[in-house]
Protein backbone atom coordinates (compact mmCIF):
# COMPACT_ATOMS: atom_id res chain seq x y z
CA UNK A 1 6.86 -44.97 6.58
CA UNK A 2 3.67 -43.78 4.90
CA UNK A 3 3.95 -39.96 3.60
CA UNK A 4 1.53 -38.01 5.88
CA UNK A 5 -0.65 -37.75 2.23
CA UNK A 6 -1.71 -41.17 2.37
CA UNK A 7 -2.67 -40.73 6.08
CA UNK A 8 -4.80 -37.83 5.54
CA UNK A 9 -6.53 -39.77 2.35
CA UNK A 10 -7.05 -42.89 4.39
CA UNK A 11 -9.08 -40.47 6.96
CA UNK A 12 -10.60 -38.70 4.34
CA UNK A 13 -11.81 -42.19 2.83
CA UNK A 14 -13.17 -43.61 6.41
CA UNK A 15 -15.78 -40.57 6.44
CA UNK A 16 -17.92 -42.67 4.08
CA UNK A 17 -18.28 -44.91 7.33
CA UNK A 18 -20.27 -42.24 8.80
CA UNK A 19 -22.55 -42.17 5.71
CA UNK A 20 -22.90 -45.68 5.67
CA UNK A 21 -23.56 -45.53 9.76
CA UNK A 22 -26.08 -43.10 9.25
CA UNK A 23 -27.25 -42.77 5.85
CA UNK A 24 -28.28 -46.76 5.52
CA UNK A 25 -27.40 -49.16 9.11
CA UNK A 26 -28.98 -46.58 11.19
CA UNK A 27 -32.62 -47.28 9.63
CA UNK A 28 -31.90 -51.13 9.69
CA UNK A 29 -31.25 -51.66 13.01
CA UNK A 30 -33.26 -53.24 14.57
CA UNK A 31 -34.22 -55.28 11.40
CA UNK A 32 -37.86 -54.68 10.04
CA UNK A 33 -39.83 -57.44 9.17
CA UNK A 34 -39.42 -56.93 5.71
CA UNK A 35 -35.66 -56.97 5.72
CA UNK A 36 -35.67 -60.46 7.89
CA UNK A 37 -38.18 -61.40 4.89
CA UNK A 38 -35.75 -60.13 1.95
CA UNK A 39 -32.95 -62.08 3.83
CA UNK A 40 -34.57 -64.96 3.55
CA UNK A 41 -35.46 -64.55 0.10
CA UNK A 42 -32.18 -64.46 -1.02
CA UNK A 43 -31.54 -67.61 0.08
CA UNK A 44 -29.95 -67.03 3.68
CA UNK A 45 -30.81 -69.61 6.59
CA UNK A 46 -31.98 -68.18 9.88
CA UNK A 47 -32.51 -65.16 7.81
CA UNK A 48 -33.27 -62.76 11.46
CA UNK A 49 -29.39 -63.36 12.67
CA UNK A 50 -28.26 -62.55 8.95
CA UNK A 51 -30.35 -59.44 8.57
CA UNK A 52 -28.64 -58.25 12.31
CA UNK A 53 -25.26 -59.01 11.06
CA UNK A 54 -25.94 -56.78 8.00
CA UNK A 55 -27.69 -53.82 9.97
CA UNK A 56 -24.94 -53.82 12.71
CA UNK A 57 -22.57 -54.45 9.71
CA UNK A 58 -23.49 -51.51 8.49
CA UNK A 59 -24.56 -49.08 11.68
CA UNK A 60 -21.91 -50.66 14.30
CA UNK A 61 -19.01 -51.05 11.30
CA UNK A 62 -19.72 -47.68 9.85
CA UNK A 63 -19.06 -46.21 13.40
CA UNK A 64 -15.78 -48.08 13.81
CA UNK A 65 -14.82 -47.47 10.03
CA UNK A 66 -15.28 -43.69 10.63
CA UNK A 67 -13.61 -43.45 14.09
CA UNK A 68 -10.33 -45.84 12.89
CA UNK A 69 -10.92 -48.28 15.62
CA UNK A 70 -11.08 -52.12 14.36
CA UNK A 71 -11.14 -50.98 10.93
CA UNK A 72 -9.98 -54.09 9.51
CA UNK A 73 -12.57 -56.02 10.72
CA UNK A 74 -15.13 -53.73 10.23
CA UNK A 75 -14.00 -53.38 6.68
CA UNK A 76 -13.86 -57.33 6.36
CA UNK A 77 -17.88 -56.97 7.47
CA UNK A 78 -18.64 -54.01 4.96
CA UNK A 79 -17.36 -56.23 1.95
CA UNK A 80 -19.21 -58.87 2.39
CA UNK A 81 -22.36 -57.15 3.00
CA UNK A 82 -21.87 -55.01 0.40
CA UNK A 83 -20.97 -57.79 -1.76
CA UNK A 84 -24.21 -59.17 -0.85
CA UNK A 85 -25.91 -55.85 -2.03
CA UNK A 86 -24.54 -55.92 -5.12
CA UNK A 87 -23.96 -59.13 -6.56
CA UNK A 88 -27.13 -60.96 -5.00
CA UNK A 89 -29.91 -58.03 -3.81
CA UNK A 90 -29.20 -56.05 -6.97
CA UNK A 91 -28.07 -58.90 -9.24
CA UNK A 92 -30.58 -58.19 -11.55
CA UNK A 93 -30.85 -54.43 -11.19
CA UNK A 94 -29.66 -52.04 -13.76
CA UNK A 95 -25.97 -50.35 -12.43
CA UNK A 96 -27.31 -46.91 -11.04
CA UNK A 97 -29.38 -49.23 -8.46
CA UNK A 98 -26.07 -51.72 -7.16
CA UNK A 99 -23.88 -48.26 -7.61
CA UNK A 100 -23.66 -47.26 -4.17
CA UNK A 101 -23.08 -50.65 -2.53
CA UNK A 102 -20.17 -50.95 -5.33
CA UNK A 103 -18.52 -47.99 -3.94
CA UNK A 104 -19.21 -48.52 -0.52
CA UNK A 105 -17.46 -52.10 -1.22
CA UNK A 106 -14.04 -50.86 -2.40
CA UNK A 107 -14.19 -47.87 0.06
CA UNK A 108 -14.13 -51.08 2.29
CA UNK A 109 -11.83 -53.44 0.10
CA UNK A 110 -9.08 -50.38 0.13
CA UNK A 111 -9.28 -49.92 4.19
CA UNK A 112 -9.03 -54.13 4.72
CA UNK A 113 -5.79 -53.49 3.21
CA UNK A 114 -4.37 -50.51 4.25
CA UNK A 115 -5.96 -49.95 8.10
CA UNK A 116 -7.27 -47.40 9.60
CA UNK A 117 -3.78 -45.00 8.76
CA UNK A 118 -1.84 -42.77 11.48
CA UNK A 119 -4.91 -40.69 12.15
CA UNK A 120 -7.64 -42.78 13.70
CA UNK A 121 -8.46 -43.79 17.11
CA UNK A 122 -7.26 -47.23 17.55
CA UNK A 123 -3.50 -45.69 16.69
CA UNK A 124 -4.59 -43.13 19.60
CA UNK A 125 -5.56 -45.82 22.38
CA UNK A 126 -3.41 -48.18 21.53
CA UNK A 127 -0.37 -46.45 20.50
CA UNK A 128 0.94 -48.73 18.00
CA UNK A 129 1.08 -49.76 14.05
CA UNK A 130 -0.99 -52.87 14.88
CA UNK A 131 -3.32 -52.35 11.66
CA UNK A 132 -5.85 -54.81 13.49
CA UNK A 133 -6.70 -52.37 16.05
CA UNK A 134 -6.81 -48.85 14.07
């Protein structure tokens, strides 16, 4: 059993979903033309459905990530976007530039492992330690 410390830093930690929701997948979705072009760019095929899985990635995950419902996944999502932000977008950038998708990957590295914790809505609806669902 988790000391209720952890719980309240694991909540305190999924707020950054709201910033990511908000601050950076809310003007993405739906994808401009010039993120579908950037997409492409770096190399993805059918670079439209890529630049949708990062906006929604970022808006739709951000949401879940905040609320502690399908964190896990969500988190899985945020990593590898993010990982995409930094170590391909930004490869080349100096470090203030790939900073923020840095942190925003091991905000989301440290919630794929740990869940959502005892405060989140998944462990509301569904009652239950399944870390899948919170």
């Amino acid at each position: 059993m988790k000391p209720i410390n952890a719980d309240v830093g694991l909540l305190l930690l999924r707020i950054a979903g709201f910033f990511m929701a908000f601050g950076h997948g809310l003007g993405k979705t739906p994808p401009s033309e010039g993120l579908i072009k950037g997409v492409g760019e770096m190399g993805f095929p059918l670079p439209a459905l890529f630049a949708w899985a990062a906006a929604l990635s970022e808006f739709g995950g951000g949401l879940l990530i905040g609320v502690g419902l399908f964190t896990r996944p969500a988190a899985l999502f945020w990593v590898l976007t993010m990982s995409t932000a930094a170590f391909i977008r930004h490869a080349d950038d100096p470090y203030g530039t790939k900073e923020k998708a840095l942190l925003f990957l091991v905000i989301g590295a440290c919630l794929l492992f740990t869940g959502a914790g005892k405060y989140s809505l998944g462990r509301v609806i569904f009652r239950n330690d399944n870390h899948l669902l919170q």
